[in-house]
PDB file of N, CA and C in Angstrom:
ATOM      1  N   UNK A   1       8.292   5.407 -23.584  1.00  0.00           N
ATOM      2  CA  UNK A   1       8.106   5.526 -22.146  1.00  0.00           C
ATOM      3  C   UNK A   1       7.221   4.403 -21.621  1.00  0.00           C
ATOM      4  N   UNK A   2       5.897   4.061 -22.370  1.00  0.00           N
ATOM      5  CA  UNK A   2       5.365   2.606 -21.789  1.00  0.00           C
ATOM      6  C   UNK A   2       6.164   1.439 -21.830  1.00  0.00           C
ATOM      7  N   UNK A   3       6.976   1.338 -22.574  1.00  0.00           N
ATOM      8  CA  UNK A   3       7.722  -0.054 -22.531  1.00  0.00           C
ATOM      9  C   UNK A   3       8.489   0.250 -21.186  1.00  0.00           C
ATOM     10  N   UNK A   4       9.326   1.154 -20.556  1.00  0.00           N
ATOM     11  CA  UNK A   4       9.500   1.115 -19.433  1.00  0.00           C
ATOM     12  C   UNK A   4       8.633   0.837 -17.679  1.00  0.00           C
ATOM     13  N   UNK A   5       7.825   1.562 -18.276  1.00  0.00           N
ATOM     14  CA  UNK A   5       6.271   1.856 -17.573  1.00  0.00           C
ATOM     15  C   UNK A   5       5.575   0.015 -17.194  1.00  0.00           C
ATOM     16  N   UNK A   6       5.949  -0.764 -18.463  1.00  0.00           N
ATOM     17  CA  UNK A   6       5.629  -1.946 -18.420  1.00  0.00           C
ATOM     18  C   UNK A   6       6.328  -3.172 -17.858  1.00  0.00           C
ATOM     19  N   UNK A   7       7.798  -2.443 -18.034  1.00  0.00           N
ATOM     20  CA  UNK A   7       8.678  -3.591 -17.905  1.00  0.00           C
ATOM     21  C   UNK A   7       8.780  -3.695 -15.629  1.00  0.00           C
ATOM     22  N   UNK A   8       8.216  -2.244 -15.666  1.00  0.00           N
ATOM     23  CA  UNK A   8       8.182  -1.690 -13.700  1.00  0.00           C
ATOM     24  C   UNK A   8       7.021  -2.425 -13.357  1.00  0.00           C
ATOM     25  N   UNK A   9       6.114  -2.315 -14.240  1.00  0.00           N
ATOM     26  CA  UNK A   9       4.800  -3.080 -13.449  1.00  0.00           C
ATOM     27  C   UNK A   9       5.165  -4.508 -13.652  1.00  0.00           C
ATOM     28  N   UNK A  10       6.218  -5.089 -14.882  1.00  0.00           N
ATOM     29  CA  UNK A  10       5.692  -6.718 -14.847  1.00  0.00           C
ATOM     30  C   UNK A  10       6.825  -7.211 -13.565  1.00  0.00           C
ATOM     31  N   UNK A  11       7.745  -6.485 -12.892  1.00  0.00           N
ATOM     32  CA  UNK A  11       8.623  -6.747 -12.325  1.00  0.00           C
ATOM     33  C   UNK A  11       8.299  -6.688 -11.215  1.00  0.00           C
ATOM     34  N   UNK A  12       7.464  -5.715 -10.723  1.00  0.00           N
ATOM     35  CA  UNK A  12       6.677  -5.146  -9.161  1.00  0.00           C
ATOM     36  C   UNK A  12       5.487  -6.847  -8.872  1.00  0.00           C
ATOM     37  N   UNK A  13       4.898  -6.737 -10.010  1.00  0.00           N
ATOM     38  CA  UNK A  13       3.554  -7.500  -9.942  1.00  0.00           C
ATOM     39  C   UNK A  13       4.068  -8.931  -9.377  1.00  0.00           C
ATOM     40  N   UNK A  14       5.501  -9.720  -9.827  1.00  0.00           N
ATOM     41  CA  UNK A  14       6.004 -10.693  -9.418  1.00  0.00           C
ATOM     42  C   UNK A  14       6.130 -11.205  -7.794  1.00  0.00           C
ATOM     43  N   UNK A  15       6.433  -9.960  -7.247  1.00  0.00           N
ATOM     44  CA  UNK A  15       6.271  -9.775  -5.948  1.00  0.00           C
ATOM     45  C   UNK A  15       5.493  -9.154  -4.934  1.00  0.00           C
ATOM     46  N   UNK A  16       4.050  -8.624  -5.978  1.00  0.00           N
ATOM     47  CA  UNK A  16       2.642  -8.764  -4.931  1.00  0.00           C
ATOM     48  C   UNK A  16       2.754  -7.039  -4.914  1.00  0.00           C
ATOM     49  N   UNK A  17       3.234  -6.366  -5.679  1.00  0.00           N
ATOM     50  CA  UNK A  17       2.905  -4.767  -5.609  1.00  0.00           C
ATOM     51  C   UNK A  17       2.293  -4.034  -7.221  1.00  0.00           C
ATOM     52  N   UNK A  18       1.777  -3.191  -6.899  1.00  0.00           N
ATOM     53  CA  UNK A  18       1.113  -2.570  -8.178  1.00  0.00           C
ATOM     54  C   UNK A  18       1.746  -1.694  -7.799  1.00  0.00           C
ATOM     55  N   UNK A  19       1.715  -0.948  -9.410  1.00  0.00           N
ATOM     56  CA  UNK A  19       2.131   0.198  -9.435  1.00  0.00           C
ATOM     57  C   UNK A  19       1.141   1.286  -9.795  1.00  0.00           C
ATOM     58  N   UNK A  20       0.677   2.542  -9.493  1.00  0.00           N
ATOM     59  CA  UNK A  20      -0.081   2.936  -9.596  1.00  0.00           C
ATOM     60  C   UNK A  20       0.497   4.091 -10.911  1.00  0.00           C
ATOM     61  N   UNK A  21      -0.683   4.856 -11.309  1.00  0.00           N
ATOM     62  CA  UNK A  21      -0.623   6.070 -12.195  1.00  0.00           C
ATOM     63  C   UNK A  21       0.578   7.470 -11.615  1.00  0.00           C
ATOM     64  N   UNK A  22       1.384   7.874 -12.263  1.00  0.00           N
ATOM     65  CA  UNK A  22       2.099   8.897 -11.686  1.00  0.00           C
ATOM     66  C   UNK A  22       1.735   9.567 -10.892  1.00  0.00           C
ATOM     67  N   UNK A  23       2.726  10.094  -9.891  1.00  0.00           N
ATOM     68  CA  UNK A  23       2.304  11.035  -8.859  1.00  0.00           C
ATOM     69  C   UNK A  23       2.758  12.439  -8.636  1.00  0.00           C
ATOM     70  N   UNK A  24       4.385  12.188  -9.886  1.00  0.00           N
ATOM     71  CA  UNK A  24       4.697  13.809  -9.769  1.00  0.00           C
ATOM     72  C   UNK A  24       5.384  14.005 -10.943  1.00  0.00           C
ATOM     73  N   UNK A  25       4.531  15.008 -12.238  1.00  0.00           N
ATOM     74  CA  UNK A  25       5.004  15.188 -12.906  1.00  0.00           C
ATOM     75  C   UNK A  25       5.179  14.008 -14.112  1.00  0.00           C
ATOM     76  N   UNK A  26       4.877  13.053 -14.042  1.00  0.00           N
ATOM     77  CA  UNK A  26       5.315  11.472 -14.692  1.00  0.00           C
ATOM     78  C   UNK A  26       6.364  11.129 -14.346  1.00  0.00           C
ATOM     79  N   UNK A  27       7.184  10.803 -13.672  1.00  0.00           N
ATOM     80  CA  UNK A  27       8.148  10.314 -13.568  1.00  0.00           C
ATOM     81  C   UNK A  27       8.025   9.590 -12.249  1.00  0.00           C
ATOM     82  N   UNK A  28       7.772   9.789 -11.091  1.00  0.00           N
ATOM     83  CA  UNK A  28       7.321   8.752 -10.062  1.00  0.00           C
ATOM     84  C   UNK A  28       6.015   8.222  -9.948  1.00  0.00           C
ATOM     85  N   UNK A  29       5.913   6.547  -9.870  1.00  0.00           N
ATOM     86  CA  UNK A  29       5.185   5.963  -9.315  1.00  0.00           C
ATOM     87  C   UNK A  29       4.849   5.826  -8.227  1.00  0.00           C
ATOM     88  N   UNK A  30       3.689   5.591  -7.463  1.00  0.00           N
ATOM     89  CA  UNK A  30       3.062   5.212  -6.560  1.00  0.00           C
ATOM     90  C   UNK A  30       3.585   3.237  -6.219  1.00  0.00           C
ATOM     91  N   UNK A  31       3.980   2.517  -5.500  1.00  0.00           N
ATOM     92  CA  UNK A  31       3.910   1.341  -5.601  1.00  0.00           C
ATOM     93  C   UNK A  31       3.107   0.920  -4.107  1.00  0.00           C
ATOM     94  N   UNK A  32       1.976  -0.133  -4.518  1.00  0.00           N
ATOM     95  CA  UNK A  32       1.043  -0.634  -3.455  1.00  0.00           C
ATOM     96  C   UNK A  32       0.972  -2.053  -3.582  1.00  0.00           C
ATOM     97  N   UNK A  33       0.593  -2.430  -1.942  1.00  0.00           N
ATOM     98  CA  UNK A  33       0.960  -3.933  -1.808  1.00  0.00           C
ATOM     99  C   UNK A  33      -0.578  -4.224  -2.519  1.00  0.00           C
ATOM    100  N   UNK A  34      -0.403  -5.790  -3.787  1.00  0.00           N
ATOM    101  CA  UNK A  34      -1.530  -5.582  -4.238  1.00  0.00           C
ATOM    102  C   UNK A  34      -2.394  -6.542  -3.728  1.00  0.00           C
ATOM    103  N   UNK A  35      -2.340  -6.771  -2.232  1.00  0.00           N
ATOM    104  CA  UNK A  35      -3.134  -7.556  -1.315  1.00  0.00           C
ATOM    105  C   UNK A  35      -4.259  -6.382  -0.526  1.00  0.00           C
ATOM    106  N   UNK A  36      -3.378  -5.568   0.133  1.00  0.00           N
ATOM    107  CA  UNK A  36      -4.469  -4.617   1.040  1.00  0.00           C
ATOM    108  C   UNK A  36      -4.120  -3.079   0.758  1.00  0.00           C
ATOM    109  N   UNK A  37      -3.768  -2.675  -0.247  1.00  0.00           N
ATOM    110  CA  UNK A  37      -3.258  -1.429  -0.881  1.00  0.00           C
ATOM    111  C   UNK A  37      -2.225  -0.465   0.069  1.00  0.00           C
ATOM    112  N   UNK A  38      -1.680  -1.183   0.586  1.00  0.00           N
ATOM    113  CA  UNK A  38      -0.607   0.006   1.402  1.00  0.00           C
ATOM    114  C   UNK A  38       0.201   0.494   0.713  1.00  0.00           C
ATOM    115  N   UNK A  39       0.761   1.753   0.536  1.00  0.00           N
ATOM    116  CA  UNK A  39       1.265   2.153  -0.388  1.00  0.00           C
ATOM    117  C   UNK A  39       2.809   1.700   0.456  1.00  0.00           C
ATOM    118  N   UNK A  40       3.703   1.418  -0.049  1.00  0.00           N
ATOM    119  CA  UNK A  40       5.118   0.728   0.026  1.00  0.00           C
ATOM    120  C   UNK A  40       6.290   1.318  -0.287  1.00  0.00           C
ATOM    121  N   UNK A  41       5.834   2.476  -1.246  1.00  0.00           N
ATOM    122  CA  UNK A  41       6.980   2.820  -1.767  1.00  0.00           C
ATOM    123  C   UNK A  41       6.877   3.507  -3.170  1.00  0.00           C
ATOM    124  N   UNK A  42       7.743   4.636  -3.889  1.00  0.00           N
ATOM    125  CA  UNK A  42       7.466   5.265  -4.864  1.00  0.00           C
ATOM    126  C   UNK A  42       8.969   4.710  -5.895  1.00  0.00           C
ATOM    127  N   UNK A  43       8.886   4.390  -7.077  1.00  0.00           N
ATOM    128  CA  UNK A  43      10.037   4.182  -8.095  1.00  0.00           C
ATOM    129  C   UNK A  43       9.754   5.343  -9.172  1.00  0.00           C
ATOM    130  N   UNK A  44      10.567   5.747  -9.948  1.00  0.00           N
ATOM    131  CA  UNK A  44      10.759   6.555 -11.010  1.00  0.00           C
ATOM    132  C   UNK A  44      10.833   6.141 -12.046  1.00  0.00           C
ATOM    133  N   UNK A  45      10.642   6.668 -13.541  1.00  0.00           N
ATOM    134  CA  UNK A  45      10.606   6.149 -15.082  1.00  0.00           C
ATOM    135  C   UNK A  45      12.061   6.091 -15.438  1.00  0.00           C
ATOM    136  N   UNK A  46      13.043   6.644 -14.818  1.00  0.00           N
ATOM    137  CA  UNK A  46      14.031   6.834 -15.726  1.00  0.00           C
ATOM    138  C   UNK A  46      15.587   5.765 -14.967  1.00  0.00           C
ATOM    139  N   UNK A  47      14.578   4.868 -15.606  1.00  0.00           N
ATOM    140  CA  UNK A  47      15.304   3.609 -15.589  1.00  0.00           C
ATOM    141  C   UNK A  47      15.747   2.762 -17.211  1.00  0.00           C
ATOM    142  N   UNK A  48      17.239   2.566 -17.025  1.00  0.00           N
ATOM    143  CA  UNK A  48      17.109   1.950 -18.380  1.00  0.00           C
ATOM    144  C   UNK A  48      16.983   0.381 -18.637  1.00  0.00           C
ATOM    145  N   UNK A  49      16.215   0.107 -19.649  1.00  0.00           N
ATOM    146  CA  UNK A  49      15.203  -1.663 -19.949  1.00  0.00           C
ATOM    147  C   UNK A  49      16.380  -2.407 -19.113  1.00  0.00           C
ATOM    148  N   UNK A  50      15.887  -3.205 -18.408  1.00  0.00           N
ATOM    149  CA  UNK A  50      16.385  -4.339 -17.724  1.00  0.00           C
ATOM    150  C   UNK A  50      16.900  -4.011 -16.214  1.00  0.00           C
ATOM    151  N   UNK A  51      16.964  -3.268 -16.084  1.00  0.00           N
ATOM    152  CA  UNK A  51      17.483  -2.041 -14.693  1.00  0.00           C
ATOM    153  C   UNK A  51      16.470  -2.680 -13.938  1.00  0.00           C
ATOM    154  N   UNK A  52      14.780  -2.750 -13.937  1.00  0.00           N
ATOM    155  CA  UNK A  52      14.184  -2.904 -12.714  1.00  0.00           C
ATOM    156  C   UNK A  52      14.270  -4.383 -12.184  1.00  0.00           C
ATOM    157  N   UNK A  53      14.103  -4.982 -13.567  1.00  0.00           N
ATOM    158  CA  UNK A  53      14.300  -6.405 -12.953  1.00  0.00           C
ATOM    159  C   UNK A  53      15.084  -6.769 -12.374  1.00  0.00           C
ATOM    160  N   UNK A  54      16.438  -6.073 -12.807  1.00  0.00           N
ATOM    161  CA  UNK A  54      17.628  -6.586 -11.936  1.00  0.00           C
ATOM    162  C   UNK A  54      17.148  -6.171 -10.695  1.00  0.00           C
ATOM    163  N   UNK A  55      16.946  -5.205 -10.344  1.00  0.00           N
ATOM    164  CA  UNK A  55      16.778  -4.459  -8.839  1.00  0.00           C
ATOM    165  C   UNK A  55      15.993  -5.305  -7.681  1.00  0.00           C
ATOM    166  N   UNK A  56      14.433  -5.615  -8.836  1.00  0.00           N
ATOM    167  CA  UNK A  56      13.590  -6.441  -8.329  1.00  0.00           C
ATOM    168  C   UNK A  56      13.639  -7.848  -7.840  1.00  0.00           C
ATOM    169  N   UNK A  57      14.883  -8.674  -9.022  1.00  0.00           N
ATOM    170  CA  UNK A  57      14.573  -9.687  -9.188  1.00  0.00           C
ATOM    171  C   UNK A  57      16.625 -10.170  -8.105  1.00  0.00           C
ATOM    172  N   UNK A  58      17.677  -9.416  -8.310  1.00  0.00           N
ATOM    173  CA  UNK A  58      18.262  -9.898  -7.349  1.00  0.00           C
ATOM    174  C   UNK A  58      18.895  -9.323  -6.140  1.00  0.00           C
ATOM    175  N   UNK A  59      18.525  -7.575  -6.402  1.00  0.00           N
ATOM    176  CA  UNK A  59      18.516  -6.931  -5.342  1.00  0.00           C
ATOM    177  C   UNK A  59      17.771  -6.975  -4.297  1.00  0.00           C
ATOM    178  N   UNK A  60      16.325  -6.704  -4.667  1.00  0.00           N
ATOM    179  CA  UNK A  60      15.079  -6.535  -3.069  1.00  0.00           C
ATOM    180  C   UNK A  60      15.076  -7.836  -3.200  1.00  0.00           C
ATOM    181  N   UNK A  61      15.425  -8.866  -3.609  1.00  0.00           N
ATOM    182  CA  UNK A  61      14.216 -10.109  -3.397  1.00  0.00           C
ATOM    183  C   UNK A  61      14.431 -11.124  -2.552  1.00  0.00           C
ATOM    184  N   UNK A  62      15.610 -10.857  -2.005  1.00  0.00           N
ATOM    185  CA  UNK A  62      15.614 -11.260  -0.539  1.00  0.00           C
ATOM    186  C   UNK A  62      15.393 -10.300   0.865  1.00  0.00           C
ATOM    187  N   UNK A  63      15.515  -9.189   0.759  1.00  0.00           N
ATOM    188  CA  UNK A  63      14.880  -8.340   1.138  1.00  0.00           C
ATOM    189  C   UNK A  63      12.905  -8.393   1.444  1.00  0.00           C
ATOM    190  N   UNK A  64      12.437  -8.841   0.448  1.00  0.00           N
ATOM    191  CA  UNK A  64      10.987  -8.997   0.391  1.00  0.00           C
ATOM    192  C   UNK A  64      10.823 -10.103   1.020  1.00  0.00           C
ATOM    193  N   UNK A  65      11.370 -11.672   0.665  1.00  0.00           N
ATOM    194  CA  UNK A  65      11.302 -12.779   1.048  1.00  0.00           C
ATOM    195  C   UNK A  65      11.336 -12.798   2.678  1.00  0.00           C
ATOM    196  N   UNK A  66      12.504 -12.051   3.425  1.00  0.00           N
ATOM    197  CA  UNK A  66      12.357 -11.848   4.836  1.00  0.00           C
ATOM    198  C   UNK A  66      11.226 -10.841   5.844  1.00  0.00           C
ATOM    199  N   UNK A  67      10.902  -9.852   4.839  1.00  0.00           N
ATOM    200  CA  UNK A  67       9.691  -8.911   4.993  1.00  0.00           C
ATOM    201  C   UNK A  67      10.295  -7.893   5.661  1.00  0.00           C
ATOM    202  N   UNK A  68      11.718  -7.356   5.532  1.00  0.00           N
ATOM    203  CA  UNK A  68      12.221  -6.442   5.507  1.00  0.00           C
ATOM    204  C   UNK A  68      11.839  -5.077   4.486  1.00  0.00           C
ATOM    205  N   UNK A  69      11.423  -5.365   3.433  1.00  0.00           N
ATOM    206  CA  UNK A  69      10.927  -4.634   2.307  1.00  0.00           C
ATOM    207  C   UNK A  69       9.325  -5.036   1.818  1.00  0.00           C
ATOM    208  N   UNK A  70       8.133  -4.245   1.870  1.00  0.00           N
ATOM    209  CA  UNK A  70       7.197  -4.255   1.475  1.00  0.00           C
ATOM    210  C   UNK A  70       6.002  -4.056   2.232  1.00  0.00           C
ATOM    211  N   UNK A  71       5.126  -4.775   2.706  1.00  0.00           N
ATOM    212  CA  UNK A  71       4.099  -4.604   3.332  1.00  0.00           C
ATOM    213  C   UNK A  71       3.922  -5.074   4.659  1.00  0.00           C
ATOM    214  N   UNK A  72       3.618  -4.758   5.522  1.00  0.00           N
ATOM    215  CA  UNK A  72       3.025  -5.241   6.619  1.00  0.00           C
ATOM    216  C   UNK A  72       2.606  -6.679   6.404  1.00  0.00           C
ATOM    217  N   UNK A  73       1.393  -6.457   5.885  1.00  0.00           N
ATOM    218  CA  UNK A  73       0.738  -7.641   5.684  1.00  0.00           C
ATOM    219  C   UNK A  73       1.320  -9.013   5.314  1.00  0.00           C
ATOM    220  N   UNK A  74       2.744  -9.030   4.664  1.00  0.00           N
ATOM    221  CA  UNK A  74       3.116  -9.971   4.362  1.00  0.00           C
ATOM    222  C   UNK A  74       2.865 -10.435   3.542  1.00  0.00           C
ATOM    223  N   UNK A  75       2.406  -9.708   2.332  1.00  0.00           N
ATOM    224  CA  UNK A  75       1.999 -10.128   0.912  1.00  0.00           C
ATOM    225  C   UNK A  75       3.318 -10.528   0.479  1.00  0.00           C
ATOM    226  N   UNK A  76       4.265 -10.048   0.289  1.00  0.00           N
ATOM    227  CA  UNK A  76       5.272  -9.857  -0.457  1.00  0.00           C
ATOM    228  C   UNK A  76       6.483 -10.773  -0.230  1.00  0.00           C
ATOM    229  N   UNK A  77       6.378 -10.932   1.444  1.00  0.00           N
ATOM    230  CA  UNK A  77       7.318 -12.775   1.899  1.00  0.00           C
ATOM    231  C   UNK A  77       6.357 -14.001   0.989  1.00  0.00           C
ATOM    232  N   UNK A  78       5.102 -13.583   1.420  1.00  0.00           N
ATOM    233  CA  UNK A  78       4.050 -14.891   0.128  1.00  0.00           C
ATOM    234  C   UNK A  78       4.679 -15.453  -0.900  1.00  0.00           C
ATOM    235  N   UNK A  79       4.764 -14.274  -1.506  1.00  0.00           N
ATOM    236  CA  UNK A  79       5.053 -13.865  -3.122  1.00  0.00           C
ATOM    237  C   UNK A  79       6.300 -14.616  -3.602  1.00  0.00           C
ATOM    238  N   UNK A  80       7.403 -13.893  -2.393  1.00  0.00           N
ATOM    239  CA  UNK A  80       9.072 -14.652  -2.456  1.00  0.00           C
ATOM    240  C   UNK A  80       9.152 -16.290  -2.739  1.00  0.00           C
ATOM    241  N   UNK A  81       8.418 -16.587  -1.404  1.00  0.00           N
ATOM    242  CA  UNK A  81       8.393 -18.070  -1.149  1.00  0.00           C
ATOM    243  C   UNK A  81       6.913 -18.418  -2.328  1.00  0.00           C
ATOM    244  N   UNK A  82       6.693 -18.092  -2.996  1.00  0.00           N
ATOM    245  CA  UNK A  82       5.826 -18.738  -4.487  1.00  0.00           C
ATOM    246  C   UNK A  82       7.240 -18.886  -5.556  1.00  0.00           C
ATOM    247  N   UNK A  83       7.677 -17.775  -5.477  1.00  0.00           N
ATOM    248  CA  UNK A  83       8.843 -17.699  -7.053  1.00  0.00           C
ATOM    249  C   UNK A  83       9.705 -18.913  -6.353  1.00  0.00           C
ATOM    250  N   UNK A  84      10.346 -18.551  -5.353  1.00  0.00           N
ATOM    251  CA  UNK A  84      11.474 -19.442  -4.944  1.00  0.00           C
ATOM    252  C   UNK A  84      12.045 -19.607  -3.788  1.00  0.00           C
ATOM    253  N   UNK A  85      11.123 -20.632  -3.432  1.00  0.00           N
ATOM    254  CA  UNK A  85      11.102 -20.950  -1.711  1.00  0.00           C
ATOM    255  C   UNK A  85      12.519 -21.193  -1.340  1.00  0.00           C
ATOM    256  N   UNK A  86      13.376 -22.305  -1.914  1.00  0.00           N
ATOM    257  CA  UNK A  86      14.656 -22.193  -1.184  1.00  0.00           C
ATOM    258  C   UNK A  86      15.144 -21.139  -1.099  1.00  0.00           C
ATOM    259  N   UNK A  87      15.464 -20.145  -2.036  1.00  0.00           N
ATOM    260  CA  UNK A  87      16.104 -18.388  -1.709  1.00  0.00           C
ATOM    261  C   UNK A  87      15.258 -18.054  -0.812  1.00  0.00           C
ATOM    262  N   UNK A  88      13.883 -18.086  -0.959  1.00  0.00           N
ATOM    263  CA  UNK A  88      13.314 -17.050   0.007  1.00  0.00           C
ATOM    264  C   UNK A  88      13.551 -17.817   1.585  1.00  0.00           C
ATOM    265  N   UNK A  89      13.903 -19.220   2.255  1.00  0.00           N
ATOM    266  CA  UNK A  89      13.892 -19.338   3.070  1.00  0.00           C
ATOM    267  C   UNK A  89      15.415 -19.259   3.447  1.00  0.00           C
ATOM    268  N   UNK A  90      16.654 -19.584   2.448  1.00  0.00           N
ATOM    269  CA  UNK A  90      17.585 -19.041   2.923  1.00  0.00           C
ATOM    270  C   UNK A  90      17.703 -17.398   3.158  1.00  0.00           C
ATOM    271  N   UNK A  91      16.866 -16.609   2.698  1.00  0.00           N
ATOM    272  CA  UNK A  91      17.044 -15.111   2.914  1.00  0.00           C
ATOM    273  C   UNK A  91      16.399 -14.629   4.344  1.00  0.00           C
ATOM    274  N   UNK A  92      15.179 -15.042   4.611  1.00  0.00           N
ATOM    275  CA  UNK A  92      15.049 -15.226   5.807  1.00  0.00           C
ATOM    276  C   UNK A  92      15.574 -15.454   7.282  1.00  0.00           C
ATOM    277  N   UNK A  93      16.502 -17.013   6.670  1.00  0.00           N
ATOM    278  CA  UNK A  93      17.229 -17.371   7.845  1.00  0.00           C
ATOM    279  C   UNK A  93      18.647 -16.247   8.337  1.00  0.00           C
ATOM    280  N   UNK A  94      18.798 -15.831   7.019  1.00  0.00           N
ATOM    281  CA  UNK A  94      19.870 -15.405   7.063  1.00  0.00           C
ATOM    282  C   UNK A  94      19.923 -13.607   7.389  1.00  0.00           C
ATOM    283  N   UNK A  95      18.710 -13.019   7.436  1.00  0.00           N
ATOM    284  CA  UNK A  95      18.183 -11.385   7.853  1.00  0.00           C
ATOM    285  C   UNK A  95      17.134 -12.041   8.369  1.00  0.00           C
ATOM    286  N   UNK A  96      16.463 -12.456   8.778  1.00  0.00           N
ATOM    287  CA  UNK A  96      15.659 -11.936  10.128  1.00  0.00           C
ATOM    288  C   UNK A  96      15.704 -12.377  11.086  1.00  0.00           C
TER     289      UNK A  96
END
């Protein structure tokens, strides 16, 4: 169960969110922007290895890059445009 547990936080952390300690039962997380702690959003354990990254890495992540998904604050467009400014500014142009 930590290797899952690990593979959610190293995938969240890429794009400026922590994941916090369970909130119900073990199986949902807490996820917070890890700039000004807003909580953002809750994910679950029962994901199988490689599942979040995909999610993280080509599902939300233009989603985040436009700031459609994540924080107020705008931690998480930051974050986009650090990994990969051309996606994150074509995702932008192209949703918001």
């Amino acid at each position: 169960m930590t290797e899952i547990i690990d593979e959610i936080r190293a995938a969240y952390e890429q794009v400026g969110i922590e994941v916090e300690a369970p909130t119900t039962y073990g199986t949902y997380y807490r996820l917070r922007c890890a700039r000004c702690g807003a909580m953002v959003g809750n994910v679950g354990d029962k994901l199988l290895p490689g599942m979040i990254k995909e999610l993280v890495e080509n599902q939300q992540f233009d989603l985040y890059a436009a700031g459609l998904l994540g924080c107020a604050c705008g931690y998480q467009v930051e974050r986009a445009r650090l990994l990969n400014p051309a996606r994150a500014d074509a995702a932008r142009k192209c949703l918001a």
